[in-house]
N, C-alpha and C. Protein backbone atom coordinates (compact mmCIF):
# COMPACT_ATOMS: atom_id res chain seq x y z
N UNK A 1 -9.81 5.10 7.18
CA UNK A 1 -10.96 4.53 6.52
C UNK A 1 -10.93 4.83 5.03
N UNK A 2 -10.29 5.93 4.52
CA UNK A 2 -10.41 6.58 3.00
C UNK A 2 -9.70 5.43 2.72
N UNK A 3 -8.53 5.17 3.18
CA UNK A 3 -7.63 4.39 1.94
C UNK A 3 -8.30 2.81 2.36
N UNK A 4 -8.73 2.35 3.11
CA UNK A 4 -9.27 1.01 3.02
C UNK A 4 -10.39 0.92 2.29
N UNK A 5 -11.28 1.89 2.01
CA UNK A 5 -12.47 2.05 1.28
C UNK A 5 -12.03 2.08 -0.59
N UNK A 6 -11.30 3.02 -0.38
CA UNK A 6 -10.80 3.42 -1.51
C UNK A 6 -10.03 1.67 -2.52
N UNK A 7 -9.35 1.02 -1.53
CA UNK A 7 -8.94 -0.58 -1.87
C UNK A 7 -10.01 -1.52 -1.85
N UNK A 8 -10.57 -1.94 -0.71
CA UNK A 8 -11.72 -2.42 -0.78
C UNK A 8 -13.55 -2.52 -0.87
N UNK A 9 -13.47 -1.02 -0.95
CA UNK A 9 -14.57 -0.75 -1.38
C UNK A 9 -15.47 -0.20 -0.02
N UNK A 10 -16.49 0.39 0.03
CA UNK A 10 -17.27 1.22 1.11
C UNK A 10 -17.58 0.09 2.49
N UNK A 11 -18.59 -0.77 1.90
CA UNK A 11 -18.98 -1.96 2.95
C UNK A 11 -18.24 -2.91 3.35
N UNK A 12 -17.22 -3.30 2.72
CA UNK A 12 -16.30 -4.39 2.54
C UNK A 12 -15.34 -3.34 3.83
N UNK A 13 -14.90 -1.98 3.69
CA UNK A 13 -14.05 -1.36 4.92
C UNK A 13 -15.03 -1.35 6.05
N UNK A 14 -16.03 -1.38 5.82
CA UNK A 14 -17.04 -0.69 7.31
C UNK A 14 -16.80 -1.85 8.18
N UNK A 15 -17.42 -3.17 7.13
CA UNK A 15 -17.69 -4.43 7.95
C UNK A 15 -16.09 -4.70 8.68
N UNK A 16 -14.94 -4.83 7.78
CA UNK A 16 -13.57 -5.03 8.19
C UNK A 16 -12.85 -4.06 9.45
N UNK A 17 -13.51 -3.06 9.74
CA UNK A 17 -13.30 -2.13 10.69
C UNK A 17 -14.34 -2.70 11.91
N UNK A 18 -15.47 -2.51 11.75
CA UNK A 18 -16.62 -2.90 12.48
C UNK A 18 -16.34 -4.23 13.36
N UNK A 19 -15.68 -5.21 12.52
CA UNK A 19 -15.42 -6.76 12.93
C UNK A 19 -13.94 -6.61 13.91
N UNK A 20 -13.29 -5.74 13.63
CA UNK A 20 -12.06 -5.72 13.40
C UNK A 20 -10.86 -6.98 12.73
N UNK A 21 -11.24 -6.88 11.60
CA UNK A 21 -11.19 -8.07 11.00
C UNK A 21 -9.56 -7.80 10.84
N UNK A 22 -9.07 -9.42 10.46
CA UNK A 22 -7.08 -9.11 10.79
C UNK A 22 -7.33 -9.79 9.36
N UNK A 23 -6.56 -9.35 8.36
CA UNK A 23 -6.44 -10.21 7.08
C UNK A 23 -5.21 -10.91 7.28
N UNK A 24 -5.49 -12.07 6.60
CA UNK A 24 -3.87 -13.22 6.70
C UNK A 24 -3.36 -12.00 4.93
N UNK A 25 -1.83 -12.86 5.13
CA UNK A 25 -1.27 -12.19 4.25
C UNK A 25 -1.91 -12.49 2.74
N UNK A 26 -2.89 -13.66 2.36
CA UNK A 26 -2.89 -14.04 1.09
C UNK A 26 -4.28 -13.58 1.08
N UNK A 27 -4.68 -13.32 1.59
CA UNK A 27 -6.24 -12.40 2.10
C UNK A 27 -5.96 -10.59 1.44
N UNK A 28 -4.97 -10.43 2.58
CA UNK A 28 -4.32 -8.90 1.90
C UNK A 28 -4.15 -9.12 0.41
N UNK A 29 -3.12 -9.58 0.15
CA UNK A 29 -2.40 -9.64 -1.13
C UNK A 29 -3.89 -9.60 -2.59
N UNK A 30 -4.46 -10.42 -2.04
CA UNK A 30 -5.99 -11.07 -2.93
C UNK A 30 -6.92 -9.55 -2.94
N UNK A 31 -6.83 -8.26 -1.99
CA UNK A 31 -8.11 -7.93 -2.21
C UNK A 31 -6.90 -6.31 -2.06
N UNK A 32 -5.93 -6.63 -2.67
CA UNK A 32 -5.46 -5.45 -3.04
C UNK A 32 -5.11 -4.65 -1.57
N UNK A 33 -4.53 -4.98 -0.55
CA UNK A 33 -4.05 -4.71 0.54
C UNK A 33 -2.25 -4.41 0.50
N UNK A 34 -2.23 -5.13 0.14
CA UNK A 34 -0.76 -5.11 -0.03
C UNK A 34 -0.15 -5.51 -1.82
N UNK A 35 1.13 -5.23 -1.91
CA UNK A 35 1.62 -5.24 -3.58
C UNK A 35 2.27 -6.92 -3.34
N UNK A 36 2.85 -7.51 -2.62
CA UNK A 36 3.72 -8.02 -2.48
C UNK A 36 3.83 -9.39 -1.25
N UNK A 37 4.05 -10.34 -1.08
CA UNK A 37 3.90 -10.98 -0.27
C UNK A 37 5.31 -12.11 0.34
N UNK A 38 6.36 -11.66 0.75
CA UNK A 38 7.58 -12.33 0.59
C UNK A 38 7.54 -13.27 2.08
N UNK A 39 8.79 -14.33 2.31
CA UNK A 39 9.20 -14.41 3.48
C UNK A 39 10.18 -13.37 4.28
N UNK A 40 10.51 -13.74 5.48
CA UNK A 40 11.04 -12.56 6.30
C UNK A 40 12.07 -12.62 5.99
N UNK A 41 12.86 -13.41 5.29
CA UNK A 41 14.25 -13.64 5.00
C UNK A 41 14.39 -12.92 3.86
N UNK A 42 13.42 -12.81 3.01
CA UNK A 42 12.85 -11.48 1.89
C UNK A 42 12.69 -10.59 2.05
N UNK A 43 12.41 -9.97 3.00
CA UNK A 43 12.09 -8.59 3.56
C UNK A 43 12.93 -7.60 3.43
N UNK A 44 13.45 -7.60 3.32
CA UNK A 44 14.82 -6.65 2.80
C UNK A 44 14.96 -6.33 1.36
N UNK A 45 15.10 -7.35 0.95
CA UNK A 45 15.55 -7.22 -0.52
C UNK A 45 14.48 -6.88 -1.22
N UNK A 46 13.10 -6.99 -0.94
CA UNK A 46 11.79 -6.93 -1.78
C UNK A 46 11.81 -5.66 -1.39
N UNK A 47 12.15 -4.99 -0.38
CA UNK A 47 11.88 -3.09 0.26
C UNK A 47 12.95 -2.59 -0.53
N UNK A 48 13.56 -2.85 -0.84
CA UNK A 48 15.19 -2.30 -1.28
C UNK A 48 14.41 -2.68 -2.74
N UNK A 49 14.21 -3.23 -3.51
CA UNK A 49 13.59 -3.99 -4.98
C UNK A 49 12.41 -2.47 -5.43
N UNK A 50 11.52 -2.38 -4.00
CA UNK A 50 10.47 -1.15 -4.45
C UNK A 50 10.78 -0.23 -4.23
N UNK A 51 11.89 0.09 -3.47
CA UNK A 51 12.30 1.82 -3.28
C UNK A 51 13.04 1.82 -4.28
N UNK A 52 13.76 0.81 -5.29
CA UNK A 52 14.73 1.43 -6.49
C UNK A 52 13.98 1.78 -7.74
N UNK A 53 12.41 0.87 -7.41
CA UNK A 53 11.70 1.42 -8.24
C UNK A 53 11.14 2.71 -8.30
N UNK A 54 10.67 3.11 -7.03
CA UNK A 54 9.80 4.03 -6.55
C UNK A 54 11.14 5.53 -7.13
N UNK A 55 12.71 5.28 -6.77
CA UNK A 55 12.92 5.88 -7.25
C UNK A 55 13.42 6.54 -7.89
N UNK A 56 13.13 6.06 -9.11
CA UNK A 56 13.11 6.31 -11.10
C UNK A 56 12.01 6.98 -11.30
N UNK A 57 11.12 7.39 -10.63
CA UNK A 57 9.76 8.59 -10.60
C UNK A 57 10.31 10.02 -10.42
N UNK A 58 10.52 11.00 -10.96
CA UNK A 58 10.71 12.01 -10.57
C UNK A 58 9.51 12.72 -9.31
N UNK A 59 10.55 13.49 -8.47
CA UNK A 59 9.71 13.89 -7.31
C UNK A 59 8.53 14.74 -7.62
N UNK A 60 8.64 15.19 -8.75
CA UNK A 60 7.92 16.48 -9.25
C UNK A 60 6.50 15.45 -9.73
N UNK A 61 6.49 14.15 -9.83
CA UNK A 61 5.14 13.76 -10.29
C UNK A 61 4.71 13.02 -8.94
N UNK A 62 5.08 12.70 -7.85
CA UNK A 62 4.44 12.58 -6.82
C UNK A 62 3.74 13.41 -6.50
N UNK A 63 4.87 14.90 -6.64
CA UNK A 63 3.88 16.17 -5.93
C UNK A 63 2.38 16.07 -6.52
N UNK A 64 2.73 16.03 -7.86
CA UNK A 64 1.39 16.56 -8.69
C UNK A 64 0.10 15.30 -8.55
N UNK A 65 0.66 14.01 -8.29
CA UNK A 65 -0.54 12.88 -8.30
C UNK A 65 -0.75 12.87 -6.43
N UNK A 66 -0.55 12.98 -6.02
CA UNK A 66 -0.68 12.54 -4.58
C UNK A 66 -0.74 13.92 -4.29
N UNK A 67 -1.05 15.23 -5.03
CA UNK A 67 -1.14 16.31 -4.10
C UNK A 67 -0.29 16.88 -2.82
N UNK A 68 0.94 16.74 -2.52
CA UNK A 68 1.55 16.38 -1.24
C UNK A 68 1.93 18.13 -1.56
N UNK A 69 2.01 18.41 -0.05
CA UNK A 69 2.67 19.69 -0.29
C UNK A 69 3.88 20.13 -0.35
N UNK A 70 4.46 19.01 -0.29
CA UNK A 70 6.19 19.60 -0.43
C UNK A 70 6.88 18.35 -0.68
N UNK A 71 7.58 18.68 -1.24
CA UNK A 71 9.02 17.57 -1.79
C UNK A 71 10.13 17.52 -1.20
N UNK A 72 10.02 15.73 -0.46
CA UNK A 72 11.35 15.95 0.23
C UNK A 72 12.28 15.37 -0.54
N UNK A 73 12.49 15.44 -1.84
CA UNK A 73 13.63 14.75 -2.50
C UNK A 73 14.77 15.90 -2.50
């Protein structure tokens, strides 16, 4: 519930939980659910595209923004 609240806001998660509401993908994409919206024939290359981004971050600033307790880099 934190991280759906935290994206869509307090009432907007309650009602979407409550309903059990299914978002289509351009639904997600629109209300900040997801980064990205490819075909399946994309799927690969767009995951492979954000993990080369994801990692050029040093591990040491995950720890510190996301609080995590340990570094598995």
């Amino acid at each position: 519930m934190d991280c759906l609240r935290n994206v869509i806001g307090q009432r907007q998660a309650e009602k979407a939980l409550q309903l059990g509401t299914l978002f289509s993908c351009d639904d997600a994409l629109q209300v900040g659910l997801v980064d990205e919206v490819v075909s399946e024939s994309q799927t690969l290359d767009a995951a492979q595209r954000q993990l080369a981004s994801w990692n050029k971050v040093p591990c040491r600033f995950y720890t510190v923004s996301r609080k995590l307790p340990l570094c598995l880099c």
